[in-house]
PDB file of N, CA and C in Angstrom:
ATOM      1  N   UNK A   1     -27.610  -6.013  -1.274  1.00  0.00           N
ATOM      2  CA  UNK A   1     -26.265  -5.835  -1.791  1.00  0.00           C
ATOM      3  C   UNK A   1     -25.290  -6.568  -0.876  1.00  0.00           C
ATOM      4  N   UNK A   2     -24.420  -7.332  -1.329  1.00  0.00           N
ATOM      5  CA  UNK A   2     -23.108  -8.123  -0.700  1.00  0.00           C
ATOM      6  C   UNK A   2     -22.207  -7.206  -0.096  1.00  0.00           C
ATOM      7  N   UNK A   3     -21.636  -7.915   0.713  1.00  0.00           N
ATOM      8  CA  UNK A   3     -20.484  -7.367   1.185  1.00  0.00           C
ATOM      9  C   UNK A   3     -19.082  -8.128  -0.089  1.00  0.00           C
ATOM     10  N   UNK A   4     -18.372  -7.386  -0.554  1.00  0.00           N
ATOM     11  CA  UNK A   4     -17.341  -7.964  -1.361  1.00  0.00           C
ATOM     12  C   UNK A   4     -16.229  -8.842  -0.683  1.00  0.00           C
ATOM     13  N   UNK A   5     -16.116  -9.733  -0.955  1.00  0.00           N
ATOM     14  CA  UNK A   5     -15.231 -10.837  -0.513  1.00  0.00           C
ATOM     15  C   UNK A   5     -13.823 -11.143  -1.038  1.00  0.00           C
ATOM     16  N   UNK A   6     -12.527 -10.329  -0.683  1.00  0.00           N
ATOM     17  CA  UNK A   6     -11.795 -10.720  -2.388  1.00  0.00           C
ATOM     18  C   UNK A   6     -11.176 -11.798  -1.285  1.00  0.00           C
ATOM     19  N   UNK A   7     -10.756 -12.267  -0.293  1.00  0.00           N
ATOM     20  CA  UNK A   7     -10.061 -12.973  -0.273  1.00  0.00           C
ATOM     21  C   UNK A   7     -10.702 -14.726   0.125  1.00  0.00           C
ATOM     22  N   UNK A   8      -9.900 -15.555  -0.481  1.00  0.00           N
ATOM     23  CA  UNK A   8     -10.713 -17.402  -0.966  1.00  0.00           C
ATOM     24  C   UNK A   8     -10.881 -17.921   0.369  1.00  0.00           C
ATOM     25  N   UNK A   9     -11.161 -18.499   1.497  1.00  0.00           N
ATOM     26  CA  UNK A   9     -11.706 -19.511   2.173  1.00  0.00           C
ATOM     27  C   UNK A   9     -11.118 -19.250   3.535  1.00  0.00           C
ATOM     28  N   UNK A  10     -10.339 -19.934   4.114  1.00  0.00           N
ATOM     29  CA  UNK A  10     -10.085 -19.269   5.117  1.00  0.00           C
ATOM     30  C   UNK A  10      -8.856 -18.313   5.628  1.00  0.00           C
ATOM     31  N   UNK A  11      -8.315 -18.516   4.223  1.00  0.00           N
ATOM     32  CA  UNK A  11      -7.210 -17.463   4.181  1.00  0.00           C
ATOM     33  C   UNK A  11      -7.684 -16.171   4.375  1.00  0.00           C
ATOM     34  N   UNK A  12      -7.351 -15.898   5.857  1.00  0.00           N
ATOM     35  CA  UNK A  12      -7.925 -14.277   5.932  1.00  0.00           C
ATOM     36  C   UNK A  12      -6.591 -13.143   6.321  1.00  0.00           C
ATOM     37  N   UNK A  13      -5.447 -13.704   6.312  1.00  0.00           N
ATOM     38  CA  UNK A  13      -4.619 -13.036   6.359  1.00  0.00           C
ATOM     39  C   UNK A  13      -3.118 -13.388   5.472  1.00  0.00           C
ATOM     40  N   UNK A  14      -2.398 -11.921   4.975  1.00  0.00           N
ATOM     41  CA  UNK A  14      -1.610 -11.841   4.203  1.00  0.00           C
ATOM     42  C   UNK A  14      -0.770 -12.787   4.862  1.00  0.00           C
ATOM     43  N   UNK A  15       0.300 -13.124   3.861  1.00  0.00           N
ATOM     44  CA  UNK A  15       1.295 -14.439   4.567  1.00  0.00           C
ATOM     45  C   UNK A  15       2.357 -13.685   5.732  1.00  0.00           C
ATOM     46  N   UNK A  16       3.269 -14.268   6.498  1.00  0.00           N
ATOM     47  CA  UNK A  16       4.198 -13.508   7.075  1.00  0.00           C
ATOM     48  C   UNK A  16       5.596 -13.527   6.356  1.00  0.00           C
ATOM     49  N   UNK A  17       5.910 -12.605   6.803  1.00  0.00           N
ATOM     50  CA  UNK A  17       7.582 -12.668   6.147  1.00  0.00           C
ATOM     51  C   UNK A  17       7.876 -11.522   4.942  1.00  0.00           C
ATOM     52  N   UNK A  18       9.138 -12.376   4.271  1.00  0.00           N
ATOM     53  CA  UNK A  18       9.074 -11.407   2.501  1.00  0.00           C
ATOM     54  C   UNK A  18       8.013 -11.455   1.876  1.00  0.00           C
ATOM     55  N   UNK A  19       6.959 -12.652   1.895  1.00  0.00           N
ATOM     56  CA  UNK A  19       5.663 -12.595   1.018  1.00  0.00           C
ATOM     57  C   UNK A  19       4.767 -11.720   1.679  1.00  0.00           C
ATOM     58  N   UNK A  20       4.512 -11.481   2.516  1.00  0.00           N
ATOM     59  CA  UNK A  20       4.006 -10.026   2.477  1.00  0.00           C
ATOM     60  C   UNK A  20       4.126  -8.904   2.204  1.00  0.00           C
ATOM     61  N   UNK A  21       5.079  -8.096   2.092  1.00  0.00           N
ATOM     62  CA  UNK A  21       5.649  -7.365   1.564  1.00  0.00           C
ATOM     63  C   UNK A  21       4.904  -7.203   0.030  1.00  0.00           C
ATOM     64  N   UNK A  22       5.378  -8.371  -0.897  1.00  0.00           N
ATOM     65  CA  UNK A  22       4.640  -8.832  -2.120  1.00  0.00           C
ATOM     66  C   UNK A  22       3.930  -8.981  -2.517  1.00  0.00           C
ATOM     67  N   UNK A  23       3.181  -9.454  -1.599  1.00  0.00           N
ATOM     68  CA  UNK A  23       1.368  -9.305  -1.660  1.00  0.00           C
ATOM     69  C   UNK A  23       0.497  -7.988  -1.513  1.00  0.00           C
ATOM     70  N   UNK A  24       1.168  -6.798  -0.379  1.00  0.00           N
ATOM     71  CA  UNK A  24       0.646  -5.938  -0.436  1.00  0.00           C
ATOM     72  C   UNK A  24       0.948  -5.039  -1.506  1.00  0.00           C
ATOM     73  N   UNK A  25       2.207  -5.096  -2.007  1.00  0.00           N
ATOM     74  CA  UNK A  25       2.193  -4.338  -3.377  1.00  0.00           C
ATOM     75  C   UNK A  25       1.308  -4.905  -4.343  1.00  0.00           C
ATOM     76  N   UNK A  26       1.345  -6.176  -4.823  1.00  0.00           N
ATOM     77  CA  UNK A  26       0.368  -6.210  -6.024  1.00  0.00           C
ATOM     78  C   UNK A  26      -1.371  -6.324  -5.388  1.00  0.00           C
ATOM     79  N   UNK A  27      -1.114  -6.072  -4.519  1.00  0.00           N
ATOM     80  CA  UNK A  27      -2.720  -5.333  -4.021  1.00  0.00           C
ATOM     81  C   UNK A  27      -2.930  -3.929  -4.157  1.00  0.00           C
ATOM     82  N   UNK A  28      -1.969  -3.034  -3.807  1.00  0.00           N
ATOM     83  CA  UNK A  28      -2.086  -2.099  -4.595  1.00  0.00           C
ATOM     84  C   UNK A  28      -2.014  -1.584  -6.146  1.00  0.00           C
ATOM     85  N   UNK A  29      -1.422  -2.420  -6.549  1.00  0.00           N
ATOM     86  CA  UNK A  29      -0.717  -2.706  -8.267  1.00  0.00           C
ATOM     87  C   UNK A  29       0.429  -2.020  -8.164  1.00  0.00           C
ATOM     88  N   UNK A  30       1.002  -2.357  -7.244  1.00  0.00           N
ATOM     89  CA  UNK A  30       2.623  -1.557  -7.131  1.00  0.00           C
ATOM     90  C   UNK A  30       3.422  -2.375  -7.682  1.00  0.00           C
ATOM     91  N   UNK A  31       4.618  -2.584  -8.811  1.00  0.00           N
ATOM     92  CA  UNK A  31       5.697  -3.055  -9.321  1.00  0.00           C
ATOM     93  C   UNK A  31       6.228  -3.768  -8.237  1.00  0.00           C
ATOM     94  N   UNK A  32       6.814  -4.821  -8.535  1.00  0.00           N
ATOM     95  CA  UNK A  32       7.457  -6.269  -7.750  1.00  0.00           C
ATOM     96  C   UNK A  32       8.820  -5.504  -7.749  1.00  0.00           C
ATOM     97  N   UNK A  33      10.223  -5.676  -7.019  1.00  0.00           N
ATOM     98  CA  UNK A  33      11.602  -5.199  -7.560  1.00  0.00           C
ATOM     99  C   UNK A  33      12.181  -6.812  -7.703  1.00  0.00           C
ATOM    100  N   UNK A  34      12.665  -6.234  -9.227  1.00  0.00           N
ATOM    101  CA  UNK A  34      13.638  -7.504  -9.364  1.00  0.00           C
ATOM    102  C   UNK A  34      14.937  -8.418  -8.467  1.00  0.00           C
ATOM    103  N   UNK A  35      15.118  -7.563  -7.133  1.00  0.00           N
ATOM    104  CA  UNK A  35      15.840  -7.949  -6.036  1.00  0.00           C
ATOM    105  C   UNK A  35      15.252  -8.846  -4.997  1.00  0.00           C
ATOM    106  N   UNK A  36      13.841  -8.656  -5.557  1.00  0.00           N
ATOM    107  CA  UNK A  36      13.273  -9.149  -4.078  1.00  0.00           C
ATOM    108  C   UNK A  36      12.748 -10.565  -4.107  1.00  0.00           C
ATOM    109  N   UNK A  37      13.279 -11.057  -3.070  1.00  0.00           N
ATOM    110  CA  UNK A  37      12.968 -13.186  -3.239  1.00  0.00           C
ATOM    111  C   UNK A  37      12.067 -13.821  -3.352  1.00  0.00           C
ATOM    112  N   UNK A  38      10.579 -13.295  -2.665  1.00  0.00           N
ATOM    113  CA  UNK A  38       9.274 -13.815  -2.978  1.00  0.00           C
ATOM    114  C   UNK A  38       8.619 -13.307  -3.506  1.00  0.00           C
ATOM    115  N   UNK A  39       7.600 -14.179  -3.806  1.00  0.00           N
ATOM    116  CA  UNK A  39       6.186 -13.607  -4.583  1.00  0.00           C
ATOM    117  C   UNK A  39       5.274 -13.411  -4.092  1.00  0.00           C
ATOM    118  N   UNK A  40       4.380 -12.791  -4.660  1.00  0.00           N
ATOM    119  CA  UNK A  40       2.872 -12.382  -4.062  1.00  0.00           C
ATOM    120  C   UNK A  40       1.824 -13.794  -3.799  1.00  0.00           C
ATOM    121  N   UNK A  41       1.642 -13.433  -2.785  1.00  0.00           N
ATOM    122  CA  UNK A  41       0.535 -15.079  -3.074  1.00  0.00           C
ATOM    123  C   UNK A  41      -0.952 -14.452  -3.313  1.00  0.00           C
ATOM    124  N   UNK A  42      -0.621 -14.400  -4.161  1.00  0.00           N
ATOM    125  CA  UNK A  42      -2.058 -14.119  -5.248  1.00  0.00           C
ATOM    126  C   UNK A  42      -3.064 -15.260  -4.983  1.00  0.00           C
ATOM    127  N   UNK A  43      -2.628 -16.332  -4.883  1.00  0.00           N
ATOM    128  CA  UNK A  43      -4.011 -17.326  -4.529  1.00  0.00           C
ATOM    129  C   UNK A  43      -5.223 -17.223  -3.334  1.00  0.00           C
ATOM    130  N   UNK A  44      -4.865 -16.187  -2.553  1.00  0.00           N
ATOM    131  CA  UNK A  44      -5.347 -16.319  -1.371  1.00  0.00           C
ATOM    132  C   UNK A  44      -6.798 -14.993  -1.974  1.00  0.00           C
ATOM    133  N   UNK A  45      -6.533 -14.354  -2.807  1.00  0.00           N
ATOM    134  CA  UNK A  45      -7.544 -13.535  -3.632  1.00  0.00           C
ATOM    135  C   UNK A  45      -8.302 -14.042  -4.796  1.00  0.00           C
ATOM    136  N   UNK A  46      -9.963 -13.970  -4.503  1.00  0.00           N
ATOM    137  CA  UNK A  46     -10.414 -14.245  -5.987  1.00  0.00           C
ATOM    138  C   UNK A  46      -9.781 -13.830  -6.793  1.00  0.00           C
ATOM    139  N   UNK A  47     -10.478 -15.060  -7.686  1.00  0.00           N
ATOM    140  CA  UNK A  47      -9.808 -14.259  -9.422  1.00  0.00           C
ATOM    141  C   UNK A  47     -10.365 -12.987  -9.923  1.00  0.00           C
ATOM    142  N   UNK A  48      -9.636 -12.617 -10.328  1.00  0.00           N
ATOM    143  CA  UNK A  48     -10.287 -11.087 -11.048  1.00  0.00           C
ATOM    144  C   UNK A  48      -9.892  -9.840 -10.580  1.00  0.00           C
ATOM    145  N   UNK A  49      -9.715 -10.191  -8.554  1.00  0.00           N
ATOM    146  CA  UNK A  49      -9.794  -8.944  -7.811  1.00  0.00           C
ATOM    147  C   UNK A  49      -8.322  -8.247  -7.916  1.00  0.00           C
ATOM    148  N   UNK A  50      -7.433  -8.981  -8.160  1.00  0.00           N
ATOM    149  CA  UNK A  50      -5.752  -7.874  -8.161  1.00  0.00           C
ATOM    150  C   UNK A  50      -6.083  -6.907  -9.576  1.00  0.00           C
ATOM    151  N   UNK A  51      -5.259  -6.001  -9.859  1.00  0.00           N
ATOM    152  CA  UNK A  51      -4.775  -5.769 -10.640  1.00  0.00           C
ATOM    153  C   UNK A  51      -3.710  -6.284 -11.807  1.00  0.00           C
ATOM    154  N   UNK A  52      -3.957  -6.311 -12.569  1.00  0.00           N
ATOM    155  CA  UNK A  52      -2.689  -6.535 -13.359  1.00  0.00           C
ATOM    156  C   UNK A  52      -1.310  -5.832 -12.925  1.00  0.00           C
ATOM    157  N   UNK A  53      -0.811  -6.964 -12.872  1.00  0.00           N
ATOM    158  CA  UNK A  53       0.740  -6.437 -12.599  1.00  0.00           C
ATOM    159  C   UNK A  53       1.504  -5.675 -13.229  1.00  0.00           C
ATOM    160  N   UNK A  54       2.194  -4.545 -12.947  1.00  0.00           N
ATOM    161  CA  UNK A  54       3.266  -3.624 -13.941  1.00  0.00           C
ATOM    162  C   UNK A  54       4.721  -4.295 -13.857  1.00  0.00           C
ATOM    163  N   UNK A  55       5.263  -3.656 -14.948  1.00  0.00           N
ATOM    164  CA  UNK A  55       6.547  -4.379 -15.084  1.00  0.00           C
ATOM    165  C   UNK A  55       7.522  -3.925 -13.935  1.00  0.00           C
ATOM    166  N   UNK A  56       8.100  -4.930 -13.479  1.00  0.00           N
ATOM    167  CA  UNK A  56       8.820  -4.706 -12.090  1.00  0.00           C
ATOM    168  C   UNK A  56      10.023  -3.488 -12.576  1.00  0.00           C
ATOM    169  N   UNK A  57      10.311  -3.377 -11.113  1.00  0.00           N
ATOM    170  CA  UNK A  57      11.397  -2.020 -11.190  1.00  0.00           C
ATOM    171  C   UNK A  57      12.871  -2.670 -10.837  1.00  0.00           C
ATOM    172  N   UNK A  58      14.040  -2.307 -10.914  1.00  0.00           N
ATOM    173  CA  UNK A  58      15.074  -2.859 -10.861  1.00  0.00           C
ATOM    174  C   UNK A  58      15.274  -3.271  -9.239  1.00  0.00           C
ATOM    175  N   UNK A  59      14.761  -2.220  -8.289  1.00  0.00           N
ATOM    176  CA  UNK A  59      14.730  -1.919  -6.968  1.00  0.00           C
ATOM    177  C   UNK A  59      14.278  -1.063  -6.247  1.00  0.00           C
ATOM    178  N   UNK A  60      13.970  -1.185  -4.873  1.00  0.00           N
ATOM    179  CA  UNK A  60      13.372  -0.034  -4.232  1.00  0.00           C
ATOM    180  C   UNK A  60      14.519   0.375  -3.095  1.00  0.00           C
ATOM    181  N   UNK A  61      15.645  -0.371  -3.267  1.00  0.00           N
ATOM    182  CA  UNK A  61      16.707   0.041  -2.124  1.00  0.00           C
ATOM    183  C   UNK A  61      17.233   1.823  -2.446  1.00  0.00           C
ATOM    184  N   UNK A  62      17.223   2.299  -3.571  1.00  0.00           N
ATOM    185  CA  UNK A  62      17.424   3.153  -3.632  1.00  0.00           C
ATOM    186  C   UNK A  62      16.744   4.460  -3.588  1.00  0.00           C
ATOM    187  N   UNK A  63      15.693   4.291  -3.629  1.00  0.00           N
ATOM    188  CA  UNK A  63      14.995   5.227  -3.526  1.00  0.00           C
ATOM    189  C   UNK A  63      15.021   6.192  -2.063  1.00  0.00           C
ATOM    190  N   UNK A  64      14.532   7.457  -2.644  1.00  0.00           N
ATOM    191  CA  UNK A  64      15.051   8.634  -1.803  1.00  0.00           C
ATOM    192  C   UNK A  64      13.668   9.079  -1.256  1.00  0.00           C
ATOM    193  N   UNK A  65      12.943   9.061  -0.166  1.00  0.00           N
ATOM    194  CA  UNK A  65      11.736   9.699  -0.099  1.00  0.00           C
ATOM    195  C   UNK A  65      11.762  11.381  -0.178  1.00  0.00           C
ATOM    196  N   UNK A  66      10.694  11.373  -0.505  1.00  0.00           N
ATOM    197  CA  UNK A  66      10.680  12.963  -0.648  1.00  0.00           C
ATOM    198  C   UNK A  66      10.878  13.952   0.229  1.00  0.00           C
ATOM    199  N   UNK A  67      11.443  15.166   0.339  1.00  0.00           N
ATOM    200  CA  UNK A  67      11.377  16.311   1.508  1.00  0.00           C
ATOM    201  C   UNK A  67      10.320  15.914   1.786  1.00  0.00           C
ATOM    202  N   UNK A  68       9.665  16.514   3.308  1.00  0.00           N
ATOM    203  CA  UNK A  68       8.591  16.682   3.947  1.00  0.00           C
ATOM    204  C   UNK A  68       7.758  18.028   3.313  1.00  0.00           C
ATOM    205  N   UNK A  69       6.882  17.713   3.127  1.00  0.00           N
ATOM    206  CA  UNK A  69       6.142  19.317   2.711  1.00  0.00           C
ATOM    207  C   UNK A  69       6.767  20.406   3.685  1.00  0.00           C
ATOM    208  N   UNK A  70       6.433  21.406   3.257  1.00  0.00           N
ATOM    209  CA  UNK A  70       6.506  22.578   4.034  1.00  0.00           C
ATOM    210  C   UNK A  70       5.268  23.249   4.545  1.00  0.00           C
ATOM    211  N   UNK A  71       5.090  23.663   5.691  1.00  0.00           N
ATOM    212  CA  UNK A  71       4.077  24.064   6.180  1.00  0.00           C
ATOM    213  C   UNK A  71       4.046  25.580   6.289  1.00  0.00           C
ATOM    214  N   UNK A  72       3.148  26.305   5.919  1.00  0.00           N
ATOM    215  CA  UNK A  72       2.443  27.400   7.121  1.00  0.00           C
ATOM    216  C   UNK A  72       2.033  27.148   8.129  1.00  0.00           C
ATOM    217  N   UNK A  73       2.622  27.511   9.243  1.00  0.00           N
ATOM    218  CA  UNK A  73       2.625  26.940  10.393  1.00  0.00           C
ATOM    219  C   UNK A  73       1.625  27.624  10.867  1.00  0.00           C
ATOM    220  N   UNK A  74       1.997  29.226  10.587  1.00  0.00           N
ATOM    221  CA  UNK A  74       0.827  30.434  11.052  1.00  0.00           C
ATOM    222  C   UNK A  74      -0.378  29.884  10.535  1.00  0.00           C
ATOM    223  N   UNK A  75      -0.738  29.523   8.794  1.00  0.00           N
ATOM    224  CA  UNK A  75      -1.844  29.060   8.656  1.00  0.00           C
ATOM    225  C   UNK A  75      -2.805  27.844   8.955  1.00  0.00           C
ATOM    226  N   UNK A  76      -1.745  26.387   9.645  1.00  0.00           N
ATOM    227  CA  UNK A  76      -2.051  25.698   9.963  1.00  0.00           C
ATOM    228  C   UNK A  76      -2.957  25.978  11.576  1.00  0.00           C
ATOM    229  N   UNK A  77      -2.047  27.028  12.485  1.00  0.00           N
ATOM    230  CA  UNK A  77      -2.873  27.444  13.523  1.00  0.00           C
ATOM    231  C   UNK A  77      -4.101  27.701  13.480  1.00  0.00           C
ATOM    232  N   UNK A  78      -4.396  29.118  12.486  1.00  0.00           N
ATOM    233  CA  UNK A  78      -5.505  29.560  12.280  1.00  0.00           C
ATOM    234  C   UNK A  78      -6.450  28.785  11.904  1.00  0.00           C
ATOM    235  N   UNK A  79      -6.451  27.521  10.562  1.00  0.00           N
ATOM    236  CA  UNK A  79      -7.314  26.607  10.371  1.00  0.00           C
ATOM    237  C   UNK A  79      -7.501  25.939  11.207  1.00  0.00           C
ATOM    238  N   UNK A  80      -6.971  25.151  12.535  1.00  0.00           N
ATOM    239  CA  UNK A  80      -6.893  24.504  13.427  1.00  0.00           C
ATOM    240  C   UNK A  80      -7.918  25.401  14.438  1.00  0.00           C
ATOM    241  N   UNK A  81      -7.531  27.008  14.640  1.00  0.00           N
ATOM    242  CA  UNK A  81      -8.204  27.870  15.380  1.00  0.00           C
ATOM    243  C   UNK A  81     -10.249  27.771  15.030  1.00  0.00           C
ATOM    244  N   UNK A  82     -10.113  27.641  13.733  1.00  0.00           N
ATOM    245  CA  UNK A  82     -11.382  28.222  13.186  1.00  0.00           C
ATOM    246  C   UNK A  82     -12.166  26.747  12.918  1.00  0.00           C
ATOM    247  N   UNK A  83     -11.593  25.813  13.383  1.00  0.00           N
ATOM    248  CA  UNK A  83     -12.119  24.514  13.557  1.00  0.00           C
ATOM    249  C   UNK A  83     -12.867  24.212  14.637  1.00  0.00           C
ATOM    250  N   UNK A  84     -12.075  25.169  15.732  1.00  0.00           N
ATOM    251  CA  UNK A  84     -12.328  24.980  17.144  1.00  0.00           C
ATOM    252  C   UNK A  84     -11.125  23.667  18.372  1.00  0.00           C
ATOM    253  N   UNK A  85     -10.238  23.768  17.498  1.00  0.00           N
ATOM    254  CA  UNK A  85      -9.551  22.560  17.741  1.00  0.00           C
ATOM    255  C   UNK A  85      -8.464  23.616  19.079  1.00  0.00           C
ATOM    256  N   UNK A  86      -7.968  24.139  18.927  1.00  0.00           N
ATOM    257  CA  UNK A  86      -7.277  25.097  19.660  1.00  0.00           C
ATOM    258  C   UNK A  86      -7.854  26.469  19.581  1.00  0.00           C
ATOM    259  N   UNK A  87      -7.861  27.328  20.864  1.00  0.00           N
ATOM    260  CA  UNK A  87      -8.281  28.569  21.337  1.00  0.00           C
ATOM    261  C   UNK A  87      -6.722  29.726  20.998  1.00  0.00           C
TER     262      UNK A  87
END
């Protein structure tokens, strides 16, 4: 069995700059934002291996990340305890 190869020849690393950025989203199949100046350099990946692209989003400047979860702190101890990780 092979080891899978997606990226072409000796391009072994994503570009620098805004095109990276671009590239790692449509490696994930994450939406392009219509604000943003470069493109993905898709050439540097066999054919086949991206995903199809989704339709871009207006922007990502706005976006709000989410609260932080909330923890049980008490229960995080105890699982941590019964791990052996802390006494």
């Amino acid at each position: 069995m092979g080891v899978a190869r997606p990226l072409r020849g000796l391009a072994r690393h994503a570009p620098p700059g805004p095109m990276a950025r671009e590239t790692r989203l449509a490696l994930f199949g994450l939406p392009l934002a219509q604000d943003m100046d470069g493109a993905p350099a898709t050439e540097i990946f066999q054919p086949g291996y991206l995903p199809a692209p989704p339709a871009p989003v207006a922007s990502y400047d706005d976006l709000v990340p989410p609260p932080p979860a909330a923890y049980d702190l008490d229960h995080v101890r105890e699982r941590l305890r019964g791990l052996g990780y802390v006494e």
